[in-house]
Protein backbone atom coordinates (compact mmCIF):
# COMPACT_ATOMS: atom_id res chain seq x y z
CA UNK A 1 5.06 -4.21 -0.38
CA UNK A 2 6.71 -4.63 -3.71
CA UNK A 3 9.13 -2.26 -5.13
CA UNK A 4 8.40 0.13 -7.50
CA UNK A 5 10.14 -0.54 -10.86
CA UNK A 6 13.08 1.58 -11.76
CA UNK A 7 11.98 2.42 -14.89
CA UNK A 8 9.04 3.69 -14.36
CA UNK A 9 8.37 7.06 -15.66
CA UNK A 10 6.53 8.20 -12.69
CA UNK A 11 8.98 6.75 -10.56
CA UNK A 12 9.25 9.99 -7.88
CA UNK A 13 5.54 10.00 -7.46
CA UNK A 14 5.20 5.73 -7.13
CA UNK A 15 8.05 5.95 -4.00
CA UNK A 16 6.48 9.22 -2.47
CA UNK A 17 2.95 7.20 -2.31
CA UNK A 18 4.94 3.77 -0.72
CA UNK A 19 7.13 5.88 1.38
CA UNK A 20 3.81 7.44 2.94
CA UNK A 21 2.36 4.04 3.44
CA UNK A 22 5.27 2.96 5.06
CA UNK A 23 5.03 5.61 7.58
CA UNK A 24 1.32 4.80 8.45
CA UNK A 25 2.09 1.59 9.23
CA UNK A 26 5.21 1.70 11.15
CA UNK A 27 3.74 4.21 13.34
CA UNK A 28 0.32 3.18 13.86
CA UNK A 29 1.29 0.79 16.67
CA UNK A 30 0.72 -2.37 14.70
CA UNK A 31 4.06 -2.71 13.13
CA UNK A 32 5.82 -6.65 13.34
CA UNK A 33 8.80 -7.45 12.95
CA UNK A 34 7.55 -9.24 9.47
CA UNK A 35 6.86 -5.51 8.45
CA UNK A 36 10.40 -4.08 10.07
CA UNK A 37 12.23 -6.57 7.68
CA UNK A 38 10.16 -5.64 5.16
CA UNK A 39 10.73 -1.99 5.56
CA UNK A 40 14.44 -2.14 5.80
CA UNK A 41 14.58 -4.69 2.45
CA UNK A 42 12.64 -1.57 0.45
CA UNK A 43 14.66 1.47 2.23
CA UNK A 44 17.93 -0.28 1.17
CA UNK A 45 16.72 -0.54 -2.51
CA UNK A 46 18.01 2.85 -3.77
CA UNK A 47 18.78 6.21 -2.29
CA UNK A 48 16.17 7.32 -4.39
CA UNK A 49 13.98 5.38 -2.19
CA UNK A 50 15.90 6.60 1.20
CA UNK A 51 15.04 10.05 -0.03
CA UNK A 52 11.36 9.56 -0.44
CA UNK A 53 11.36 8.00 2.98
CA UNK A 54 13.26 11.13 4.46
CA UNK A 55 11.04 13.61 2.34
CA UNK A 56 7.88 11.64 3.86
CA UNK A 57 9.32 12.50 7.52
CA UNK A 58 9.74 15.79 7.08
CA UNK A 59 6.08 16.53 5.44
CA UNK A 60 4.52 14.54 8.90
CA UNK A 61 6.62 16.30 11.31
CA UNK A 62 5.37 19.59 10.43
CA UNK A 63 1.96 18.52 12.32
CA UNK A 64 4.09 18.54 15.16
CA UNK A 65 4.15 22.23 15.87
CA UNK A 66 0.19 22.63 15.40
CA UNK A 67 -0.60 19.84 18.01
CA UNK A 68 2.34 21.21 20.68
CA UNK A 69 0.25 24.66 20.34
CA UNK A 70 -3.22 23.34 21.18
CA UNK A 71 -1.38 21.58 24.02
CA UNK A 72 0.51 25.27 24.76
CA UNK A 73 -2.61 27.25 24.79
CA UNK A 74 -5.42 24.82 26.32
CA UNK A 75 -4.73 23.97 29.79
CA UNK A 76 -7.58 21.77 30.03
CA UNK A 77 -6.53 19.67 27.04
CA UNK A 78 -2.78 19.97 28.21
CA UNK A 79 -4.27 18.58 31.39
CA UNK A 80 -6.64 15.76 30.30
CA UNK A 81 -3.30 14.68 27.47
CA UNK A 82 -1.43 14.51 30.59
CA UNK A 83 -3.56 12.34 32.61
CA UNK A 84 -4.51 10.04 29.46
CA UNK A 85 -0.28 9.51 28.88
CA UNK A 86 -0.27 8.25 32.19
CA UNK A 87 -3.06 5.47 31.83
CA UNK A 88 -2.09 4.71 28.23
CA UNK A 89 1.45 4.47 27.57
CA UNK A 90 1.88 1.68 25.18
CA UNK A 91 4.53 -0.79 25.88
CA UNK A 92 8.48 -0.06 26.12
CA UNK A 93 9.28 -2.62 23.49
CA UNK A 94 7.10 -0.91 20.84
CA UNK A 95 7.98 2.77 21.54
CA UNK A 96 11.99 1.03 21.34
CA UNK A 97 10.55 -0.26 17.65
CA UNK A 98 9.03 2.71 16.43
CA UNK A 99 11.84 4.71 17.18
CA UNK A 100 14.65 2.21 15.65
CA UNK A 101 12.37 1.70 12.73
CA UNK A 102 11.30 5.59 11.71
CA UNK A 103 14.79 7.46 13.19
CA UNK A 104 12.13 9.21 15.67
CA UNK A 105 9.57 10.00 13.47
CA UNK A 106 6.93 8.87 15.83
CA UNK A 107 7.94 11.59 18.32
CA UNK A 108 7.68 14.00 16.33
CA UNK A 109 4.32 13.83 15.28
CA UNK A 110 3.34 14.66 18.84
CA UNK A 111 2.11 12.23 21.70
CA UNK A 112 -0.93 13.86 21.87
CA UNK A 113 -1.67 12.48 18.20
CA UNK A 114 -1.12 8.92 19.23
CA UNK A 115 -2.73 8.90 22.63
CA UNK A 116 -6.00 11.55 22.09
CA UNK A 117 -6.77 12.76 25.01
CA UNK A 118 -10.66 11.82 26.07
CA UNK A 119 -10.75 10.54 22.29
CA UNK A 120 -10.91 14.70 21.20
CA UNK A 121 -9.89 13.57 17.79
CA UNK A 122 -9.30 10.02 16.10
CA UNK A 123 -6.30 7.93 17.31
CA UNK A 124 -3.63 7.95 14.79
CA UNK A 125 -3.88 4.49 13.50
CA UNK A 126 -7.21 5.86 12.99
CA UNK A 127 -6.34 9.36 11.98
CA UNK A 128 -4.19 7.81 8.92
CA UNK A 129 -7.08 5.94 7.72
CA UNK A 130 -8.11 6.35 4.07
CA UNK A 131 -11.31 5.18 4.80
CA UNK A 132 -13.57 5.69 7.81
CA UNK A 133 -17.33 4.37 8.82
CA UNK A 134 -19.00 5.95 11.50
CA UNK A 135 -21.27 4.01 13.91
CA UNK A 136 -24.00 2.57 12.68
CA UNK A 137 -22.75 3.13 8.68
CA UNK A 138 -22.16 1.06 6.03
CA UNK A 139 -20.50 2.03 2.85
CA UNK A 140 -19.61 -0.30 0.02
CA UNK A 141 -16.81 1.24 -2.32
CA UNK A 142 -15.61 0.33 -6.22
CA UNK A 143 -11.74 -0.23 -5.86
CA UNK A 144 -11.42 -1.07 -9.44
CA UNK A 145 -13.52 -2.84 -11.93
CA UNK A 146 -12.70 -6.03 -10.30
CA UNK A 147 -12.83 -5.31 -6.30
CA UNK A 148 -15.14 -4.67 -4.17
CA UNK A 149 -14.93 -3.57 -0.42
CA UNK A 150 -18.17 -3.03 1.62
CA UNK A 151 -17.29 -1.70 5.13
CA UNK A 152 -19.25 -2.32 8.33
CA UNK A 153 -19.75 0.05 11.31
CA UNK A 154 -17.06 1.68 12.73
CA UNK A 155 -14.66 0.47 10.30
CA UNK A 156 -10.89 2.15 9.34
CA UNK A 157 -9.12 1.03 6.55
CA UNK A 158 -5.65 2.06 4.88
CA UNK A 159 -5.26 1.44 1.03
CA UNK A 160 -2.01 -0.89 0.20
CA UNK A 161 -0.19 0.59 -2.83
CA UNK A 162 1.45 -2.10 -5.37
CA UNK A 163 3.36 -0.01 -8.37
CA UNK A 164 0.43 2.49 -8.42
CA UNK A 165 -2.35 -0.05 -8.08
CA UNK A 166 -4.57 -0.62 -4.77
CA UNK A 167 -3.18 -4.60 -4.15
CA UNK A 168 -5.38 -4.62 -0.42
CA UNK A 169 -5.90 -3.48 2.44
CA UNK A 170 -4.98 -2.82 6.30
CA UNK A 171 -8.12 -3.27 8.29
CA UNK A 172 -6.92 -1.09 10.90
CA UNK A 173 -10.30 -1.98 12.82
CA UNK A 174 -13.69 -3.04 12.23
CA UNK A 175 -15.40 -5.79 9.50
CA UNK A 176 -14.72 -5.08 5.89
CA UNK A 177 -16.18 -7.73 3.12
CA UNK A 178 -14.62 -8.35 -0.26
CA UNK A 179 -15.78 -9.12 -3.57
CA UNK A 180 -13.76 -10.32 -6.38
CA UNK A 181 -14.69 -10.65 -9.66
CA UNK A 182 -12.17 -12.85 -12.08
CA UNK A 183 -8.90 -13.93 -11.47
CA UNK A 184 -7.27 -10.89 -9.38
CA UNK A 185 -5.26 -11.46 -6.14
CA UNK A 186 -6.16 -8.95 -3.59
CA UNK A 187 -5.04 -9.24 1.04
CA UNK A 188 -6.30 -7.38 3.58
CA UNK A 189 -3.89 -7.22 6.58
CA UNK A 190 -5.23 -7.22 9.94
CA UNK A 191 -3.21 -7.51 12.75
CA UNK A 192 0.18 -9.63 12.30
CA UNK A 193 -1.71 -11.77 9.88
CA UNK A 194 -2.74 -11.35 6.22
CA UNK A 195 -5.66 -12.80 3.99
CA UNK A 196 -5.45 -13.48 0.30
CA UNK A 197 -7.90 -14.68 -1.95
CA UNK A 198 -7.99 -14.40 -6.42
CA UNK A 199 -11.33 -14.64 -6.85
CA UNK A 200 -14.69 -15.55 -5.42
CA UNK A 201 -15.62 -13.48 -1.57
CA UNK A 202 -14.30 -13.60 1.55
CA UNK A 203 -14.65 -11.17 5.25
CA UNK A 204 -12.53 -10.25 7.48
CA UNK A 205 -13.41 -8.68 11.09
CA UNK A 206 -10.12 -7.25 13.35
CA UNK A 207 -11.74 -6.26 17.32
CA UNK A 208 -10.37 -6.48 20.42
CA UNK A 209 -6.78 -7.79 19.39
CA UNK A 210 -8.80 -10.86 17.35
CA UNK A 211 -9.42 -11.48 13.86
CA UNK A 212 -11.99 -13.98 11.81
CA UNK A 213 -11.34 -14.64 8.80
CA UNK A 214 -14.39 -15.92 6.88
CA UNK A 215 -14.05 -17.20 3.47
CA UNK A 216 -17.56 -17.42 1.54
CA UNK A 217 -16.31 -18.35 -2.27
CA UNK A 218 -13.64 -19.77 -3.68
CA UNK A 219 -10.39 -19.59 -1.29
CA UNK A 220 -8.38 -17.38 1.16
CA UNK A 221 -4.83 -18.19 2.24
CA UNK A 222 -4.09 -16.89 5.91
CA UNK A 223 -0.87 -16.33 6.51
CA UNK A 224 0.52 -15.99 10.36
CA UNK A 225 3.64 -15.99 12.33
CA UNK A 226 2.41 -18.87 13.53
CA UNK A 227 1.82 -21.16 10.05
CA UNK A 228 -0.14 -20.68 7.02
CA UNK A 229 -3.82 -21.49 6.70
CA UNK A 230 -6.27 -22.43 3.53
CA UNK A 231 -9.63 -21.73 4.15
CA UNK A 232 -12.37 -23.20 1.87
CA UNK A 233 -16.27 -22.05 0.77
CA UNK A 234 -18.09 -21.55 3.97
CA UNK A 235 -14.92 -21.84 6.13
CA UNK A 236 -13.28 -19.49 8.73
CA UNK A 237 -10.65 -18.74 11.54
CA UNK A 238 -9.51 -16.73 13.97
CA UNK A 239 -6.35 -15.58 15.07
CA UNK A 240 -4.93 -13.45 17.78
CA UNK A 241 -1.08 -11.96 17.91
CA UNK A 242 0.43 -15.76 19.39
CA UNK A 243 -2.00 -18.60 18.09
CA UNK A 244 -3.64 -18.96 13.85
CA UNK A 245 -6.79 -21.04 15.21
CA UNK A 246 -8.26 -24.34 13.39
CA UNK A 247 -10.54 -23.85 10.09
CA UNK A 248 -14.25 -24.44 11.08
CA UNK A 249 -17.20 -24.82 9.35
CA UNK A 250 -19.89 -21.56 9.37
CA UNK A 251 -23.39 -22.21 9.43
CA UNK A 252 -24.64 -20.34 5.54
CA UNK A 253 -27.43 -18.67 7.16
CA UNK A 254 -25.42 -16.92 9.64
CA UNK A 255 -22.67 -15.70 7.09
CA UNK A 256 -22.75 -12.18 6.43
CA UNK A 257 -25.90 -11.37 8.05
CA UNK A 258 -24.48 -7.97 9.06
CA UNK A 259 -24.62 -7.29 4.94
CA UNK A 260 -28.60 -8.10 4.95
CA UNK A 261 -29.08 -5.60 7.88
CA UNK A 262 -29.14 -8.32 10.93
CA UNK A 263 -26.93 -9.45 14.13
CA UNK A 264 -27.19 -12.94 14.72
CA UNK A 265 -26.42 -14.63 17.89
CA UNK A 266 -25.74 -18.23 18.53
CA UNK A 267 -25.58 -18.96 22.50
CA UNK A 268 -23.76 -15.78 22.73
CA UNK A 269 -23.25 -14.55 26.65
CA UNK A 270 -24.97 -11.57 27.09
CA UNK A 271 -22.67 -9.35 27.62
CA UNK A 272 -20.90 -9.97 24.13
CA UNK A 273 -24.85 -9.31 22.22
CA UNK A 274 -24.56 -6.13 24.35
CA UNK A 275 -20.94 -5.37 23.05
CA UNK A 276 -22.08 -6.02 19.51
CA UNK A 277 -25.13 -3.78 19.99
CA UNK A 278 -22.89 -0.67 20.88
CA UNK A 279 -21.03 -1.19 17.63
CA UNK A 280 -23.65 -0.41 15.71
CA UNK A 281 -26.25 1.95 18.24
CA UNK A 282 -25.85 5.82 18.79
CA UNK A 283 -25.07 6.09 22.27
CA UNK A 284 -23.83 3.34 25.00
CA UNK A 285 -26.11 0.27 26.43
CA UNK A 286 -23.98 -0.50 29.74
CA UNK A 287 -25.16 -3.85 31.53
CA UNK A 288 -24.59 -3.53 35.55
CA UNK A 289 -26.50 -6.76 36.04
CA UNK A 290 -23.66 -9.04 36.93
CA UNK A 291 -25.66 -11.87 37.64
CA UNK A 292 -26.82 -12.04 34.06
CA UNK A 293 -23.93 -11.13 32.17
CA UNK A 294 -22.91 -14.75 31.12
CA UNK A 295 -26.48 -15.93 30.12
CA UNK A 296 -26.69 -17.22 26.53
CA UNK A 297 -29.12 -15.26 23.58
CA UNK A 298 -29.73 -16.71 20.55
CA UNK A 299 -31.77 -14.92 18.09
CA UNK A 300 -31.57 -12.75 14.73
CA UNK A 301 -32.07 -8.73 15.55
CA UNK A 302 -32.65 -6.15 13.37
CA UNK A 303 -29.71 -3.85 12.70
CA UNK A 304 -32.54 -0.72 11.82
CA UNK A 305 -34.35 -1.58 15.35
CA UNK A 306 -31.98 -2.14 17.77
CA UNK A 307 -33.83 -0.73 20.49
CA UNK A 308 -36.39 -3.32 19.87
CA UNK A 309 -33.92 -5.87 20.18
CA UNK A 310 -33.01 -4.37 23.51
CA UNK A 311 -36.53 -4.07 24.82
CA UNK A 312 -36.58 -7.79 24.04
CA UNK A 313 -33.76 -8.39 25.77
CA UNK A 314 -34.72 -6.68 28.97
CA UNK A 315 -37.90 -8.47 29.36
CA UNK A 316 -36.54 -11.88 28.79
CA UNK A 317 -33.98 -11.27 32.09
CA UNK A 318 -36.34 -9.07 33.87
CA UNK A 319 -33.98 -6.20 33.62
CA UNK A 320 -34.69 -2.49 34.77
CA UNK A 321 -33.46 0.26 31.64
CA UNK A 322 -32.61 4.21 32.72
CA UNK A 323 -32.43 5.86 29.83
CA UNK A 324 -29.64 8.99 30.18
CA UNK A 325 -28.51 11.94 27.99
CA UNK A 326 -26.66 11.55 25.15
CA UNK A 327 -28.32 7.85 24.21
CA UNK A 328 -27.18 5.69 27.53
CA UNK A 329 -28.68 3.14 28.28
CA UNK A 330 -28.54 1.08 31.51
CA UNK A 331 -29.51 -2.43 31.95
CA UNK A 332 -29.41 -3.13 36.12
């Protein structure tokens, strides 16, 4: 994040909008230790940037009191928080971090913000998004006359802030796609790495503590705790919290299919097409067929008629489908 420029007339209102970024990000559960550094370099800049920082606190703990009521006056939800804390308590060295790095600010927005109980209401890193897609939707968004972001199913994104300007974005999770037009330098973060490109298009897809990085024109520079990575036209990588992965070559056809309405599959086990499937489908397909759950698919599907796709699929492994309420689908 760069520093907003002391002279700037609108100085208050440029640190009030960075200190609230700041906040998302160091308590979404994602922070590094990159960002920590980070955070401490632009805290220490001024006190007029301590005091936005403080003022930012103080406007997120007053959700505190409204959650701790819900919890005070449903026992059911009290109850079902309770049991969810127990299964989901993230990690001792990252409650230590978020602590250290936000002087308690992540308590005090209320566990029952970060861990929702039954998924009642979004997560937080989810809650803080500026952007949301729901399953199934697609939304392609104008960031400026030179950017633009199309979003894929079940996407979250938070807007970075550079002096006043959108500069990228944190794919919190999901697939977001990026077009640039003319020379204009724009990253998406996604977990501990970050993507930049100045012109031409590139994708980027965060799931299941992975990210691919696709670059489709021009170039994208990857940057990990593990190296740095230029990716060329039709290039991509993936990279996980330890290890930036090798730049391969994509096959054109199979780039951005998800923008022309398709899943593609490319001796993909079973169980990952059905994965994919409940990204995008109302309801849950859940595979108890053990036996068949590594067996490669290849073929191109139809985003709009998914439940073709799965009537397809059940013939070719002679599976048995019970539909149940609420759009479930099993596949024994």
């Amino acid at each position: 994040m760069k520093m907003a420029s002391d002279d700037r007339p609108d100085l208050p209102d440029v640190l009030a909008q960075e200190a609230r970024v700041w906040l998302r990000r160091l308590t979404s559960g994602d922070a590094t230790e990159w960002d920590a550094q980070a955070f401490r370099r632009w805290k220490q800049s001024s006190p007029a940037h301590q005091q936005a920082f403080k003022d930012a606190k103080r406007q997120w703990q007053a959700m505190g009191p409204a959650i701790g009521k819900l919890l005070h006056s449903n026992r059911d939800v009290a109850a079902m928080h309770e049991r969810s804390m127990r299964s989901g308590q993230p990690a001792q060295g990252r409650r230590m971090f978020l602590r250290v790095a936000t002087g308690g600010a992540a308590a005090a927005i209320g566990a029952a913000i970060v861990h929702p109980p039954l998924q009642l209401w979004p997560s937080l890193s989810e809650w803080q998004a500026d952007v949301r897609t729901d399953k199934g939707e697609q939304r392609s968004l104008a960031l400026n006359d030179r950017v633009n972001l199309t979003l894929n199913t079940q996407t979250s994104v938070r807007k970075e802030i550079l002096n006043g300007e959108i500069g990228g974005i944190d794919l919190i999770t999901g697939e977001a796609a990026i077009d640039l037009r003319g020379d204009t330098s724009f990253n998406v973060v996604a977990g501990v790495g970050r993507s930049t490109a100045r012109e031409g298009r590139f994708e980027v897809r965060n799931l299941d503590g992975k990210v691919c990085v696709t670059c489709v024109q021009g170039a994208v520079r990857v940057e990990h705790p593990g190296g740095v990575l230029d990716l060329k036209p039709r290039q991509q990588t993936i990279y996980d919290a330890k290890v930036l992965g090798r730049a391969v070559a994509v096959e054109t056809a199979n780039m951005s299919a998800w923008r022309k309405g398709e899943l593609v599959f490319r001796q993909t086990p079973l169980e990952q097409v059905i994965e994919e499937i409940n990204r995008y489908r109302p309801g849950r397909v859940v595979l108890t067929a053990s036996s068949v759950r590594e067996s490669a698919v290849s073929g191109r599907f139809s985003i709009a008629a998914l439940d073709s796709a799965l009537l397809q699929l059940q013939h070719s492994f002679d599976l048995n489908a019970r539909r149940l309420p609420g759009g479930v689908l099993v596949l024994s």
